[in-house]
C-alpha atoms as a PDB file:
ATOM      1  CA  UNK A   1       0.599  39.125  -1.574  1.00  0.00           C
ATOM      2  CA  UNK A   2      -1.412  36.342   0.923  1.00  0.00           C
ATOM      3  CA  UNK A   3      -1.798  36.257   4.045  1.00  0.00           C
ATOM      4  CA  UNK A   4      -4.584  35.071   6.229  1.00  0.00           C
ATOM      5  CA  UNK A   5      -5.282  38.651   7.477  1.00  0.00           C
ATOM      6  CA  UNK A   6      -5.575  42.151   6.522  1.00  0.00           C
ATOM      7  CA  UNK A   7      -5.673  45.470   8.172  1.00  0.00           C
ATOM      8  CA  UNK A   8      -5.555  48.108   6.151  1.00  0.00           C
ATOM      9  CA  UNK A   9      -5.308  51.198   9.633  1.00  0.00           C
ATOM     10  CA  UNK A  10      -2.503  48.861  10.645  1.00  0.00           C
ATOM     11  CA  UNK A  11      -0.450  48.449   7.478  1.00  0.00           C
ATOM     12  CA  UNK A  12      -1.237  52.151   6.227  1.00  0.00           C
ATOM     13  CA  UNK A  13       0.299  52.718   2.587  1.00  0.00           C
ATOM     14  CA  UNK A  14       2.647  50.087   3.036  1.00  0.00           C
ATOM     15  CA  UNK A  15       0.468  47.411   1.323  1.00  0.00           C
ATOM     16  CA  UNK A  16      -2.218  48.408  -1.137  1.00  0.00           C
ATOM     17  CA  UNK A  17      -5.288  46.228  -0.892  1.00  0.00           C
ATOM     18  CA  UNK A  18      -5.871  45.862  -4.192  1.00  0.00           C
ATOM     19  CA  UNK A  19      -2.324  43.611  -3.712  1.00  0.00           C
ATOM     20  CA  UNK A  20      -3.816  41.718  -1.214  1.00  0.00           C
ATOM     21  CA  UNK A  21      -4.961  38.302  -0.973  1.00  0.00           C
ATOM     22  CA  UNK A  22      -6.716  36.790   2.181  1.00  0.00           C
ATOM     23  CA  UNK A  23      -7.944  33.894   3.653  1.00  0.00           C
ATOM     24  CA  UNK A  24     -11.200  32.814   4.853  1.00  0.00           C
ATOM     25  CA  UNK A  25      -9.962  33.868   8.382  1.00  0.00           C
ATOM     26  CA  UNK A  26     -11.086  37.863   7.370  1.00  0.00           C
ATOM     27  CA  UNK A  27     -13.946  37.373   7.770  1.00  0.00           C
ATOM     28  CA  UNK A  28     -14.074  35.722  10.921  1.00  0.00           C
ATOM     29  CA  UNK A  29     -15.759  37.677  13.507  1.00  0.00           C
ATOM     30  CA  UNK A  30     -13.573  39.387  16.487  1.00  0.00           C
ATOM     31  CA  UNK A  31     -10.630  38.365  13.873  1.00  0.00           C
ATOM     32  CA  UNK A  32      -8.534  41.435  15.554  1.00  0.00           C
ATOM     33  CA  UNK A  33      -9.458  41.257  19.238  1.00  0.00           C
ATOM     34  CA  UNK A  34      -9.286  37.530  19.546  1.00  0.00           C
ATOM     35  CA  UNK A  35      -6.895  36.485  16.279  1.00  0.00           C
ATOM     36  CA  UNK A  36      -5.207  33.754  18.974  1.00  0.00           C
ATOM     37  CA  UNK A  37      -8.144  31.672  19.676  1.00  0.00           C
ATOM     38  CA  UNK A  38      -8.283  31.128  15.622  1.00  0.00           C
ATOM     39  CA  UNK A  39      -4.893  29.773  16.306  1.00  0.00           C
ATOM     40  CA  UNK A  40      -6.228  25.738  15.045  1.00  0.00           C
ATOM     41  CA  UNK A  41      -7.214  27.098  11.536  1.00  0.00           C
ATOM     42  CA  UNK A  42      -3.761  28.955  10.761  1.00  0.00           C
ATOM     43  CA  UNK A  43      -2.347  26.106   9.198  1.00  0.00           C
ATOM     44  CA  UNK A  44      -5.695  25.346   6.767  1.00  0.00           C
ATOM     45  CA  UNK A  45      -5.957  29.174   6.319  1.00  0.00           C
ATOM     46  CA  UNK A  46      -1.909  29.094   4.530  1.00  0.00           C
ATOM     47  CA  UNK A  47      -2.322  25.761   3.155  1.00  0.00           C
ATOM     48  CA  UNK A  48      -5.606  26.841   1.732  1.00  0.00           C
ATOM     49  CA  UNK A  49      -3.824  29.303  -0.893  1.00  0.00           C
ATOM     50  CA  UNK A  50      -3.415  28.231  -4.385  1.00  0.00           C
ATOM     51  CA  UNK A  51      -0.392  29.349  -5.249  1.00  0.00           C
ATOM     52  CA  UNK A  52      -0.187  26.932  -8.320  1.00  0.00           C
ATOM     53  CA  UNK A  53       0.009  30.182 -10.708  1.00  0.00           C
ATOM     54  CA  UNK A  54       3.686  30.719  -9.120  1.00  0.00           C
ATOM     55  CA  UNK A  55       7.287  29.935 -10.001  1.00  0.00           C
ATOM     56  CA  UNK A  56       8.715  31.957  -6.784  1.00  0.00           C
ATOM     57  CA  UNK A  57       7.202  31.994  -3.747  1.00  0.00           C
ATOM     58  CA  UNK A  58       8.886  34.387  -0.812  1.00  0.00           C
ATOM     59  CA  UNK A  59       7.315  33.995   2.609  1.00  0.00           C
ATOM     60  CA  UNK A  60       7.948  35.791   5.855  1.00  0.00           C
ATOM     61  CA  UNK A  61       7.190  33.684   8.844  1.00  0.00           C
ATOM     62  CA  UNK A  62       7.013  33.329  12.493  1.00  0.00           C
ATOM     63  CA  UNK A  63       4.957  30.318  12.273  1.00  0.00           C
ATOM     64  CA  UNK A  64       2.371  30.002   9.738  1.00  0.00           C
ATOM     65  CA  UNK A  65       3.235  30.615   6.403  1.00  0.00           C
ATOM     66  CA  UNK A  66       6.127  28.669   6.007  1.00  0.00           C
ATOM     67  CA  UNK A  67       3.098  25.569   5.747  1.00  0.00           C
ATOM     68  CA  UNK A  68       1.928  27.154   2.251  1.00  0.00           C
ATOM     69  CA  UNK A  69       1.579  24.276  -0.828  1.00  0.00           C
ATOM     70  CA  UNK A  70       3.428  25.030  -4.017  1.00  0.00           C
ATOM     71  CA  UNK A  71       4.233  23.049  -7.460  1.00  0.00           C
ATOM     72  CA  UNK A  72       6.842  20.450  -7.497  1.00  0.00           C
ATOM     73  CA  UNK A  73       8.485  22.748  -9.983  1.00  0.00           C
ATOM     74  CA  UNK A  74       8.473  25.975  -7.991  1.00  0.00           C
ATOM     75  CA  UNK A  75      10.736  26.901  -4.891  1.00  0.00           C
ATOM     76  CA  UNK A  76       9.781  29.303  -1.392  1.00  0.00           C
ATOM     77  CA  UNK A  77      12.039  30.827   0.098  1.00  0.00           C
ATOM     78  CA  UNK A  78      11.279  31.486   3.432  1.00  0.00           C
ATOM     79  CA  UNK A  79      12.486  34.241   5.336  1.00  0.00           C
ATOM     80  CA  UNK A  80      12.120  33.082   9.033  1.00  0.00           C
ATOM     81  CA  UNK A  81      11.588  35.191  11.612  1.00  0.00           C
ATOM     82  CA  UNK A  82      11.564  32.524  14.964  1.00  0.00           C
ATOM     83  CA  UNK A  83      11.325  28.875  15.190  1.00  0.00           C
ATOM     84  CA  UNK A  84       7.616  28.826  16.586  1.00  0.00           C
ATOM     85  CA  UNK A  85       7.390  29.372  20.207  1.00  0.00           C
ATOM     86  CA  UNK A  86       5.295  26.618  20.936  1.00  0.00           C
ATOM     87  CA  UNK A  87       7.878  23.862  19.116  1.00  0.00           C
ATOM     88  CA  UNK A  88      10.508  25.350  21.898  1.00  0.00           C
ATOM     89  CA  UNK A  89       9.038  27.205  24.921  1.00  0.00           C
ATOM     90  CA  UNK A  90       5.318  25.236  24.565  1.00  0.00           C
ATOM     91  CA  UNK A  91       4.919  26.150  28.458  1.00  0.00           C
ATOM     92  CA  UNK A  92       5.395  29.654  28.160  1.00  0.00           C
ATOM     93  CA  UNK A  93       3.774  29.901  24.831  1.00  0.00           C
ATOM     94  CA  UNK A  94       0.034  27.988  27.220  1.00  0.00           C
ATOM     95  CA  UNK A  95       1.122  30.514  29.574  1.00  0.00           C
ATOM     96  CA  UNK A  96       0.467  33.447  26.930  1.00  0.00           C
ATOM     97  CA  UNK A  97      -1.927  31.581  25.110  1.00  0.00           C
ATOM     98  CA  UNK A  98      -4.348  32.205  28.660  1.00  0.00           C
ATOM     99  CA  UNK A  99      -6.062  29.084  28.717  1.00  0.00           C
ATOM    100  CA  UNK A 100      -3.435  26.872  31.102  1.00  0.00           C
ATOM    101  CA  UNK A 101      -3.853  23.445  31.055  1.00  0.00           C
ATOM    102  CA  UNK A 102      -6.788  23.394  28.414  1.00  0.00           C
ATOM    103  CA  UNK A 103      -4.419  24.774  25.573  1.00  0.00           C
ATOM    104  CA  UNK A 104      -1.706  21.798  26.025  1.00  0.00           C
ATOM    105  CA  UNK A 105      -3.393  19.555  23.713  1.00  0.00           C
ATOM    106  CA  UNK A 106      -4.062  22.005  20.926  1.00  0.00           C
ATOM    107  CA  UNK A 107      -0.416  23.462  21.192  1.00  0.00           C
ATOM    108  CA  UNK A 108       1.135  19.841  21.081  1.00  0.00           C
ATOM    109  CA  UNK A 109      -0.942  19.473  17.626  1.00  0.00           C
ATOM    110  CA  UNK A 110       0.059  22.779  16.115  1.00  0.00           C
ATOM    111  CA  UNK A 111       3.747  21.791  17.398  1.00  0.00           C
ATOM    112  CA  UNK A 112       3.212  18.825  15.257  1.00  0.00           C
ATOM    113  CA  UNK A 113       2.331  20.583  12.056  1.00  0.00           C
ATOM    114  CA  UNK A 114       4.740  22.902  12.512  1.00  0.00           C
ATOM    115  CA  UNK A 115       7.415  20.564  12.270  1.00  0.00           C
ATOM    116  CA  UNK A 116       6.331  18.942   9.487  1.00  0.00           C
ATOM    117  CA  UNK A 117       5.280  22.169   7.533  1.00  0.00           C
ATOM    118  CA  UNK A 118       9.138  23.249   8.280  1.00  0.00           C
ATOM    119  CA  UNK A 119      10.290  20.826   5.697  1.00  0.00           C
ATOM    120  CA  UNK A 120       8.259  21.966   2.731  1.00  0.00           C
ATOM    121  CA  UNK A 121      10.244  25.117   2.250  1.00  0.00           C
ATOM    122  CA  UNK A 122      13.212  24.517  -0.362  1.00  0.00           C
ATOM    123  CA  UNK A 123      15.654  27.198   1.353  1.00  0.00           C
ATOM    124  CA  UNK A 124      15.382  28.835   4.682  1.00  0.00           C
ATOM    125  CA  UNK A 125      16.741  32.686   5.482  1.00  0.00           C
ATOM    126  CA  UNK A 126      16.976  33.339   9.452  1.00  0.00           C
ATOM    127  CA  UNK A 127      17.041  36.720  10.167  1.00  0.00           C
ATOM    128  CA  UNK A 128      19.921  35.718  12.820  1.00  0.00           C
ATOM    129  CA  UNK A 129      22.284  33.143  13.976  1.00  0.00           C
ATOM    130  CA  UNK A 130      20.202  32.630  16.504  1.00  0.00           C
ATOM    131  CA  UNK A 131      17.399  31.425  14.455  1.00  0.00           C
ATOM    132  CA  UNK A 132      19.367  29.878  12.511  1.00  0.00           C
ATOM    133  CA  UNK A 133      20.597  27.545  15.456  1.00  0.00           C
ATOM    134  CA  UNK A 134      17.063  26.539  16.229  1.00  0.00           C
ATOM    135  CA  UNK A 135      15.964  25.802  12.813  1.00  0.00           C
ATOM    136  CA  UNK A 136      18.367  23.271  12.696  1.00  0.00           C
ATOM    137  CA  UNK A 137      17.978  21.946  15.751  1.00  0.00           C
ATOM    138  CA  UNK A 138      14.327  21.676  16.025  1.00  0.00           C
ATOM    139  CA  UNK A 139      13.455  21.264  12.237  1.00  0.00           C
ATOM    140  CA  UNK A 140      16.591  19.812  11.058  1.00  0.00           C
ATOM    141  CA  UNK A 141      17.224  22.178   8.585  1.00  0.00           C
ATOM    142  CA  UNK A 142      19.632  24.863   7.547  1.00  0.00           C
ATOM    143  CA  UNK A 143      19.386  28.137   7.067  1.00  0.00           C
ATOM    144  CA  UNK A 144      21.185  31.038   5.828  1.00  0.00           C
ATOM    145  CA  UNK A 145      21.510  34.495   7.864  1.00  0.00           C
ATOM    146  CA  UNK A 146      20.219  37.758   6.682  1.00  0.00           C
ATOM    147  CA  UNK A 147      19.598  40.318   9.649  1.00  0.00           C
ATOM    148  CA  UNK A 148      16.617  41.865   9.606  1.00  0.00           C
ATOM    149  CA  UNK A 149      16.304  45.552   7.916  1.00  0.00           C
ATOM    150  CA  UNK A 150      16.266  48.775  10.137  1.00  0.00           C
ATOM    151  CA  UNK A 151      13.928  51.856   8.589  1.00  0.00           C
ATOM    152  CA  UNK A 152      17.024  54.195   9.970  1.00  0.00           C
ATOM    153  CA  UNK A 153      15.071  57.331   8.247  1.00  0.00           C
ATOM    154  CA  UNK A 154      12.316  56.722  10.671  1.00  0.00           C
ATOM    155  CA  UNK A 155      14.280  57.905  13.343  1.00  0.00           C
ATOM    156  CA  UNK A 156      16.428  61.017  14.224  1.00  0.00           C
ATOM    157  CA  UNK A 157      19.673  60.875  16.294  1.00  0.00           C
ATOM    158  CA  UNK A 158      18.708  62.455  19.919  1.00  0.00           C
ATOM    159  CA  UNK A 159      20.654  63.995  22.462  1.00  0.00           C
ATOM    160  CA  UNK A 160      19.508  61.567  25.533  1.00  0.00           C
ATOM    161  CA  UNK A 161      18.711  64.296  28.045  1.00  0.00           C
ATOM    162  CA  UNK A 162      15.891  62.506  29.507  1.00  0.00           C
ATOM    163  CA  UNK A 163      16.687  61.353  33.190  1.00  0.00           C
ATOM    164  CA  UNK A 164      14.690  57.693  31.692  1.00  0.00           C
ATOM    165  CA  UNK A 165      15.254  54.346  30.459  1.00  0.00           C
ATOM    166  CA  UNK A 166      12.654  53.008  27.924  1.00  0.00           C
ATOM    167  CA  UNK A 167      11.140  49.837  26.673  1.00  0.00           C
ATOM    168  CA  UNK A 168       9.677  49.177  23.326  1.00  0.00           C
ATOM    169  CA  UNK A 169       7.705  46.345  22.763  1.00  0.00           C
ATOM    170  CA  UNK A 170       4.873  44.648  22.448  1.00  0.00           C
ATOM    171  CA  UNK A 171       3.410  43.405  25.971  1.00  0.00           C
ATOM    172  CA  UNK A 172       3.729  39.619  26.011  1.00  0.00           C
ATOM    173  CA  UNK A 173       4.837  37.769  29.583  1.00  0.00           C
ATOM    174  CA  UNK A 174       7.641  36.443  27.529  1.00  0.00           C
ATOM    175  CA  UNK A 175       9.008  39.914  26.763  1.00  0.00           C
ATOM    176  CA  UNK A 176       9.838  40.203  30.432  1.00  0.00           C
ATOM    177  CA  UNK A 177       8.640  43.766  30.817  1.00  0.00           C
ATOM    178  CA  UNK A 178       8.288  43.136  34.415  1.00  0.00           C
ATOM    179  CA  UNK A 179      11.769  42.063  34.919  1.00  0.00           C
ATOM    180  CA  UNK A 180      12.683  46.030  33.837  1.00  0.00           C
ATOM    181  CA  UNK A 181       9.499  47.463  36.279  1.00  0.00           C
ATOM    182  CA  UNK A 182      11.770  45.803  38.611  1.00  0.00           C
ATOM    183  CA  UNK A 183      15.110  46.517  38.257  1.00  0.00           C
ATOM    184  CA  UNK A 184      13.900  50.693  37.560  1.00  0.00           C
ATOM    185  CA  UNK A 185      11.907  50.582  40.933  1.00  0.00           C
ATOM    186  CA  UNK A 186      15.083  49.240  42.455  1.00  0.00           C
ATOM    187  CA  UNK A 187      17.222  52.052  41.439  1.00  0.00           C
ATOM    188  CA  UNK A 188      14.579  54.811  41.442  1.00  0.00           C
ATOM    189  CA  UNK A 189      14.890  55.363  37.623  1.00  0.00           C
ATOM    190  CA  UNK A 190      11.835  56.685  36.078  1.00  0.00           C
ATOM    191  CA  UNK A 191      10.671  53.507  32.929  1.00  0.00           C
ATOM    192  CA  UNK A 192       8.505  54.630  30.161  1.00  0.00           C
ATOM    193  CA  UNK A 193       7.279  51.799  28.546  1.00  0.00           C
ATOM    194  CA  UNK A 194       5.880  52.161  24.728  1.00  0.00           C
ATOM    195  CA  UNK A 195       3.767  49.584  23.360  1.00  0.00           C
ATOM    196  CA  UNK A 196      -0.113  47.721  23.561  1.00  0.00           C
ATOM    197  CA  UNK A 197      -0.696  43.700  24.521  1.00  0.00           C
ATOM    198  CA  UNK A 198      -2.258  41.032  26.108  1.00  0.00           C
ATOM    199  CA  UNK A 199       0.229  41.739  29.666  1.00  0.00           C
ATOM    200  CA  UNK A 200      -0.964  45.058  30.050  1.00  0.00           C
ATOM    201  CA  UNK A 201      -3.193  44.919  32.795  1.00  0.00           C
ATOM    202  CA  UNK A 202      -0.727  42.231  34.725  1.00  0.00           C
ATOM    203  CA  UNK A 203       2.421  44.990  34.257  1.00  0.00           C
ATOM    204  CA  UNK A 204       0.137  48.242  35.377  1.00  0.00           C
ATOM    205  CA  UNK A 205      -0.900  46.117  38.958  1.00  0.00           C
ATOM    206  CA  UNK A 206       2.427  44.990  39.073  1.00  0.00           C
ATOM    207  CA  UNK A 207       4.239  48.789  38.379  1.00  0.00           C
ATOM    208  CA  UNK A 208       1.427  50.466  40.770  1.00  0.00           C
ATOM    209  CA  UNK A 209       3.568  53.257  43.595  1.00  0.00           C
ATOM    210  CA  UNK A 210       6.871  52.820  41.011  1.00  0.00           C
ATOM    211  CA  UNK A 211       7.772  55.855  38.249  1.00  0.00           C
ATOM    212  CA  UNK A 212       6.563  53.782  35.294  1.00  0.00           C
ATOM    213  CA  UNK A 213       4.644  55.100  32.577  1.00  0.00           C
ATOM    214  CA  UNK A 214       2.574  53.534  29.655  1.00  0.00           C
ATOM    215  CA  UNK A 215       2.205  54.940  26.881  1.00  0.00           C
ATOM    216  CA  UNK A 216       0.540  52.667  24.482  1.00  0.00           C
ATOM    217  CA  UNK A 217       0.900  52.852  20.949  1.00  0.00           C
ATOM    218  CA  UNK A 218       2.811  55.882  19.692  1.00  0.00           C
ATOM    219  CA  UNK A 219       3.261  57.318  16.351  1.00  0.00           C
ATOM    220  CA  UNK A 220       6.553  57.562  14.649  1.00  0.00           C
ATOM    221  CA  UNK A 221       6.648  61.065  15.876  1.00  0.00           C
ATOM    222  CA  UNK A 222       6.372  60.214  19.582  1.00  0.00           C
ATOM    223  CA  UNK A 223       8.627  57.525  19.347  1.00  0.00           C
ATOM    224  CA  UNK A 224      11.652  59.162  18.341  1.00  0.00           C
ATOM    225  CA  UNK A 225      11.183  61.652  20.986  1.00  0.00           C
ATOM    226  CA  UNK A 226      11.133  59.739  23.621  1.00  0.00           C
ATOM    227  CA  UNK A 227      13.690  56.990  22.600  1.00  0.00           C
ATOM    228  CA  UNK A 228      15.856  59.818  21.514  1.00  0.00           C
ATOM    229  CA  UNK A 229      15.903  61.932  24.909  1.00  0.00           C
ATOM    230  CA  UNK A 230      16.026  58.351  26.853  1.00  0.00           C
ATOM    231  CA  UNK A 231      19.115  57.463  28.976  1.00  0.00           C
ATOM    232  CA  UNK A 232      19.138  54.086  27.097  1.00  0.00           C
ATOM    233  CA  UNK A 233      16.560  51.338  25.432  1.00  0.00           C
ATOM    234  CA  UNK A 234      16.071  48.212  27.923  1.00  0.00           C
ATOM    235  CA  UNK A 235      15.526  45.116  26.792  1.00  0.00           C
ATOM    236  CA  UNK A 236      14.835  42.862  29.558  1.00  0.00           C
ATOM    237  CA  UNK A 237      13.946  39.597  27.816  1.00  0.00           C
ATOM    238  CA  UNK A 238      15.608  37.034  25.202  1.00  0.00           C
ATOM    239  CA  UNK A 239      15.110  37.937  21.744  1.00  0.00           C
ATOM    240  CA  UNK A 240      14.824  36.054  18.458  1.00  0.00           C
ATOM    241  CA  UNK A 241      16.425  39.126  16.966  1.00  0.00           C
ATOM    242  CA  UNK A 242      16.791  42.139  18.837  1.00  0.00           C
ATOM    243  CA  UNK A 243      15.578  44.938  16.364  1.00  0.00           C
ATOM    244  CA  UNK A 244      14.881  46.946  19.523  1.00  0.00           C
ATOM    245  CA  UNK A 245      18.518  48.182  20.167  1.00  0.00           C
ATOM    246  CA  UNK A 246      19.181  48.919  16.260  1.00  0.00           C
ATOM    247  CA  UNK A 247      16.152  51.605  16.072  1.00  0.00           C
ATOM    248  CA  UNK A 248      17.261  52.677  18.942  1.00  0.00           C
ATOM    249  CA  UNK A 249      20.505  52.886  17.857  1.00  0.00           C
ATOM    250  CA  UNK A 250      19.292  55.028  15.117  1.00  0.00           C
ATOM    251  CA  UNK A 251      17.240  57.488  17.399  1.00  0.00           C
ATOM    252  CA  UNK A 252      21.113  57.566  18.656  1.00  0.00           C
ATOM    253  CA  UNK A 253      20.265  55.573  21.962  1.00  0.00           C
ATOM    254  CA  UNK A 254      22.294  52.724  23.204  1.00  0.00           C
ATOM    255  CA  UNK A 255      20.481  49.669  24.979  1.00  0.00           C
ATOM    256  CA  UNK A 256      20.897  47.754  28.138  1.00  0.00           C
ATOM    257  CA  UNK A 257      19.859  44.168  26.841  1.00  0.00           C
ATOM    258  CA  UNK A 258      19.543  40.808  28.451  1.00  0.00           C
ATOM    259  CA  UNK A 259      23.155  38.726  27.223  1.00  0.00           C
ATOM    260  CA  UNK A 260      21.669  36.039  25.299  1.00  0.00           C
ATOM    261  CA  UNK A 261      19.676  35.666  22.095  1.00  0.00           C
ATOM    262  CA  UNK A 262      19.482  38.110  19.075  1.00  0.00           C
ATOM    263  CA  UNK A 263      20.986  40.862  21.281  1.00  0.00           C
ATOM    264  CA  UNK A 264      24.178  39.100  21.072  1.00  0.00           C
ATOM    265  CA  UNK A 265      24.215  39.669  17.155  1.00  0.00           C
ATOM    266  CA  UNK A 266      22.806  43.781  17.519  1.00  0.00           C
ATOM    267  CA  UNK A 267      24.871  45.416  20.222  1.00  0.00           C
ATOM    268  CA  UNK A 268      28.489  45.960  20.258  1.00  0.00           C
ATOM    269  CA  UNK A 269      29.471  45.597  24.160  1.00  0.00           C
ATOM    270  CA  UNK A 270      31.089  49.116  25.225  1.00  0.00           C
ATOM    271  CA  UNK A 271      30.267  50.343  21.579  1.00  0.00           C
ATOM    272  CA  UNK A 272      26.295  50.777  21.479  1.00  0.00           C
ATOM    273  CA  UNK A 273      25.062  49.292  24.334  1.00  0.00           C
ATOM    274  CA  UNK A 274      25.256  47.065  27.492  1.00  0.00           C
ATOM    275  CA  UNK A 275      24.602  43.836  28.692  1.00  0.00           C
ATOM    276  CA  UNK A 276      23.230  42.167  32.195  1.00  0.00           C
ATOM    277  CA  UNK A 277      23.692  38.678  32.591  1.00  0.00           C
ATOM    278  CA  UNK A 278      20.967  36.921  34.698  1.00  0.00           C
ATOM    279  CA  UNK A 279      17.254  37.385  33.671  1.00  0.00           C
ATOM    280  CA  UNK A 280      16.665  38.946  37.403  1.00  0.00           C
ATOM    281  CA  UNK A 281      15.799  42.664  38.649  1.00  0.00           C
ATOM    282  CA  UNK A 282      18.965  42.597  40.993  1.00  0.00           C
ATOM    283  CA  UNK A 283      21.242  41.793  37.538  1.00  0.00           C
ATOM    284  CA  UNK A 284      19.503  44.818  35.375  1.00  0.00           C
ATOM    285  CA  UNK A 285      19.797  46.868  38.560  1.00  0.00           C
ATOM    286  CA  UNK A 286      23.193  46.537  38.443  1.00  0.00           C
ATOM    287  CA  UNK A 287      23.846  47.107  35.118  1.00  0.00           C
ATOM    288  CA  UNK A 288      21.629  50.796  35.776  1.00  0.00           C
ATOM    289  CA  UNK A 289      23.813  51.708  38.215  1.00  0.00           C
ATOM    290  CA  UNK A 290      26.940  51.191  36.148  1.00  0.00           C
ATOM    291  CA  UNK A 291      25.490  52.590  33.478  1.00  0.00           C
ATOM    292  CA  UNK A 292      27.123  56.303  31.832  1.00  0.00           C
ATOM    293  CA  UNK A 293      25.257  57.241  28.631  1.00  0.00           C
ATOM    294  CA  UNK A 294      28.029  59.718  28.634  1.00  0.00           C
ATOM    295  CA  UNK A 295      30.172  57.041  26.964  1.00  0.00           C
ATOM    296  CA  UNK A 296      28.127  56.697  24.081  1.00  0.00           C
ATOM    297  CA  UNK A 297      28.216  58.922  20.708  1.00  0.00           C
ATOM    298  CA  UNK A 298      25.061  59.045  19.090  1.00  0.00           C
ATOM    299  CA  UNK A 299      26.677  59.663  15.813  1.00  0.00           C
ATOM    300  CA  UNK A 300      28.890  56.224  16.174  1.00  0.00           C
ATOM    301  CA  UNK A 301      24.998  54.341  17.437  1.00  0.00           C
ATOM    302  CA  UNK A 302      23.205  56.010  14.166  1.00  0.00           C
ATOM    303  CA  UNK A 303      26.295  54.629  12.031  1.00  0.00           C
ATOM    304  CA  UNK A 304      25.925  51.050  13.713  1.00  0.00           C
ATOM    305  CA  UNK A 305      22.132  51.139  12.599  1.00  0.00           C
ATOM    306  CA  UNK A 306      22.756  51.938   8.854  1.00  0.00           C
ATOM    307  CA  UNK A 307      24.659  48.884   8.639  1.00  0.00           C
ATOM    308  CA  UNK A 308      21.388  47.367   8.500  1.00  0.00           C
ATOM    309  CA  UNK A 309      19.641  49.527   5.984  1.00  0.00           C
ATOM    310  CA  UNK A 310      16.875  48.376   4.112  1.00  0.00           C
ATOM    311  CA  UNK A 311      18.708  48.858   0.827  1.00  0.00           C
ATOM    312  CA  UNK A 312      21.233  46.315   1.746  1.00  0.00           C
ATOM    313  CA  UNK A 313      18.961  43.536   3.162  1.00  0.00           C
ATOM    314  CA  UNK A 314      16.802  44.187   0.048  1.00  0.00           C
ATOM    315  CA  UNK A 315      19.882  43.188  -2.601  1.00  0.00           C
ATOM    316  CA  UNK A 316      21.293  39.722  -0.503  1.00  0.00           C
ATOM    317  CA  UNK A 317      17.435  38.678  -0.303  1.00  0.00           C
ATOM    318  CA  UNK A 318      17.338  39.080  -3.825  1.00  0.00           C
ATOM    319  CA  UNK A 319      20.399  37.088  -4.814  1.00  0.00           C
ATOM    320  CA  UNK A 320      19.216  34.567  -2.261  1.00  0.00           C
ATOM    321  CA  UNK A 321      16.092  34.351  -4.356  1.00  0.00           C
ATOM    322  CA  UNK A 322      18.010  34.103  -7.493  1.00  0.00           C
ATOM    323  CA  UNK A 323      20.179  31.509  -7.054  1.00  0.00           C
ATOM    324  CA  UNK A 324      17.423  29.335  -5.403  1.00  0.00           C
ATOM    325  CA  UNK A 325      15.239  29.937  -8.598  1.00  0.00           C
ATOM    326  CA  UNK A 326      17.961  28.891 -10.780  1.00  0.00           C
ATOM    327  CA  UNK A 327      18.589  25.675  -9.121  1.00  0.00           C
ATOM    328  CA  UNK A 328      15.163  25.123  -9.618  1.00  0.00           C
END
């Protein structure tokens, strides 16, 4: 396995190191506090593998290792995750990026590789229709659809006692966590918020005197108790995927999501969750106040999750692989 790097607290037992390959990037200094400012050496740090020993090469991607080199003879599949957010949303992605005006240049010239790195793959796999849509509209390429796994053993079905709604995610001003800070304060629902990033500080000023609570990160453990005694799962922004409502629809929790995006392609309206329709605190407000978690049987949401079982995305990724490696 290669990537450019490694932490072996974050990835646990998942990956053993001994599997691992890395780039020159690990040993960087500050590699885990400040991994976006080595954002210009991501592309050298993939295309930097020598992967000449392979046949098969299977990448996952949200921008970087799609770029990796490999023999005429060989294929990649690449299992992609987003179209980069800095080929489609470049001003939000500056915005994140926290260096305004002085990042444009650098982001137009990783757009530019990115683009061109897009067409080295010899098959693409989107983990939604979604994705699939932009690859082919900003790289020009096509892509099958394979959803993205859900661990559903992770979780246990709860009862949803809590008088809460919760968000799950990492903190990123794209995310739109303060959209839901918003629409809670506005209703006077208590928002516990799970989840460690670079919007933190922004989202505590901007929650100060409302009933929101940060947790941070939260082991599996945690988690599950607090998704699974929440009202529902929020989430307030547009998503590549939208894993967030299918874990919570294993903890037995449906969510109130944003209707656009991956959602779209996780929640069944009426079925295992709700949608609001304008990216606004007034339009999620709304949607609270309708809300009855009454209406929804946790049995039914835990079903809906094990539709996307790991065992299942496991045996169309490898016939994907399959027939790609016998086309050659």
């Amino acid at each position: 396995m290669y990537t450019a790097l490694y932490d072996a607290r974050a990835v646990g037992d998942l990956v053993p190191a001994a599997r691992v390959r890395t780039s020159f990037l690990q040993h960087a200094p500050l590699r885990s506090r400040a991994f976006r400012l080595y954002a210009p050496l991501y592309p050298r740090a993939f295309e930097s593998f020598d992967l000449s020993a392979y046949d098969v090469i299977v990448s996952s991607t949200t921008s970087w290792a799609k770029g990796v080199r490999f023999r005429p003879d060989a294929v990649h599949v690449c299992y992609i995750n987003t179209v980069s957010r800095f080929v489609f949303d470049a001003a939000r992605y500056v915005g994140g990026f926290g260096a305004g005006m002085l990042a444009r240049p650098l982001v137009a010239r990783l757009a530019a590789w990115d683009v061109r790195a897009a067409q080295r793959p010899t098959r693409f796999v989107a983990n939604s229709r979604n994705v699939a849509e932009r690859v082919r509209r900003w790289y020009g390429r096509d892509a099958d659809v394979l959803p993205c796994p859900v661990d559903v053993d992770r979780f246990t079905a709860g009862a949803g006692n809590g008088d809460y709604v919760v968000v799950v995610s990492r903190l990123l001003p794209y995310k739109r966590i303060d959209l839901a800070i918003a629409a809670c304060a506005l209703v006077g629902i208590p928002l516990h918020v799970l989840g460690t990033g670079p919007d933190e500080r922004r989202l505590k000023r901007l929650a100060a005197g409302t009933r929101t609570t940060f947790h941070g990160l939260v082991d599996d453990a945690a988690r599950n108790a607090i998704v699974g005694d929440a009202r529902a799962a929020i989430l307030p922004g547009e998503e590549d995927f939208g894993l967030v409502p299918l874990e919570a629809a294993a903890a037995g929790r449906p969510t109130i999501a944003l209707r656009a995006g991956g959602a779209l392609e996780t929640i069944v309206e009426h079925e295992t969750g709700a949608f609001f329709d304008v990216p606004e605190p007034a339009s999620l407000a709304e949607a609270l106040r309708r809300f009855d978690p009454a209406a929804y049987d946790p049995q039914c949401l835990r079903a809906h999750a094990e539709r996307f079982a790991p065992p299942r995305f496991l045996a169309r990724l490898r016939a994907i692989v399959d027939e790609t490696a016998a086309r050659g």
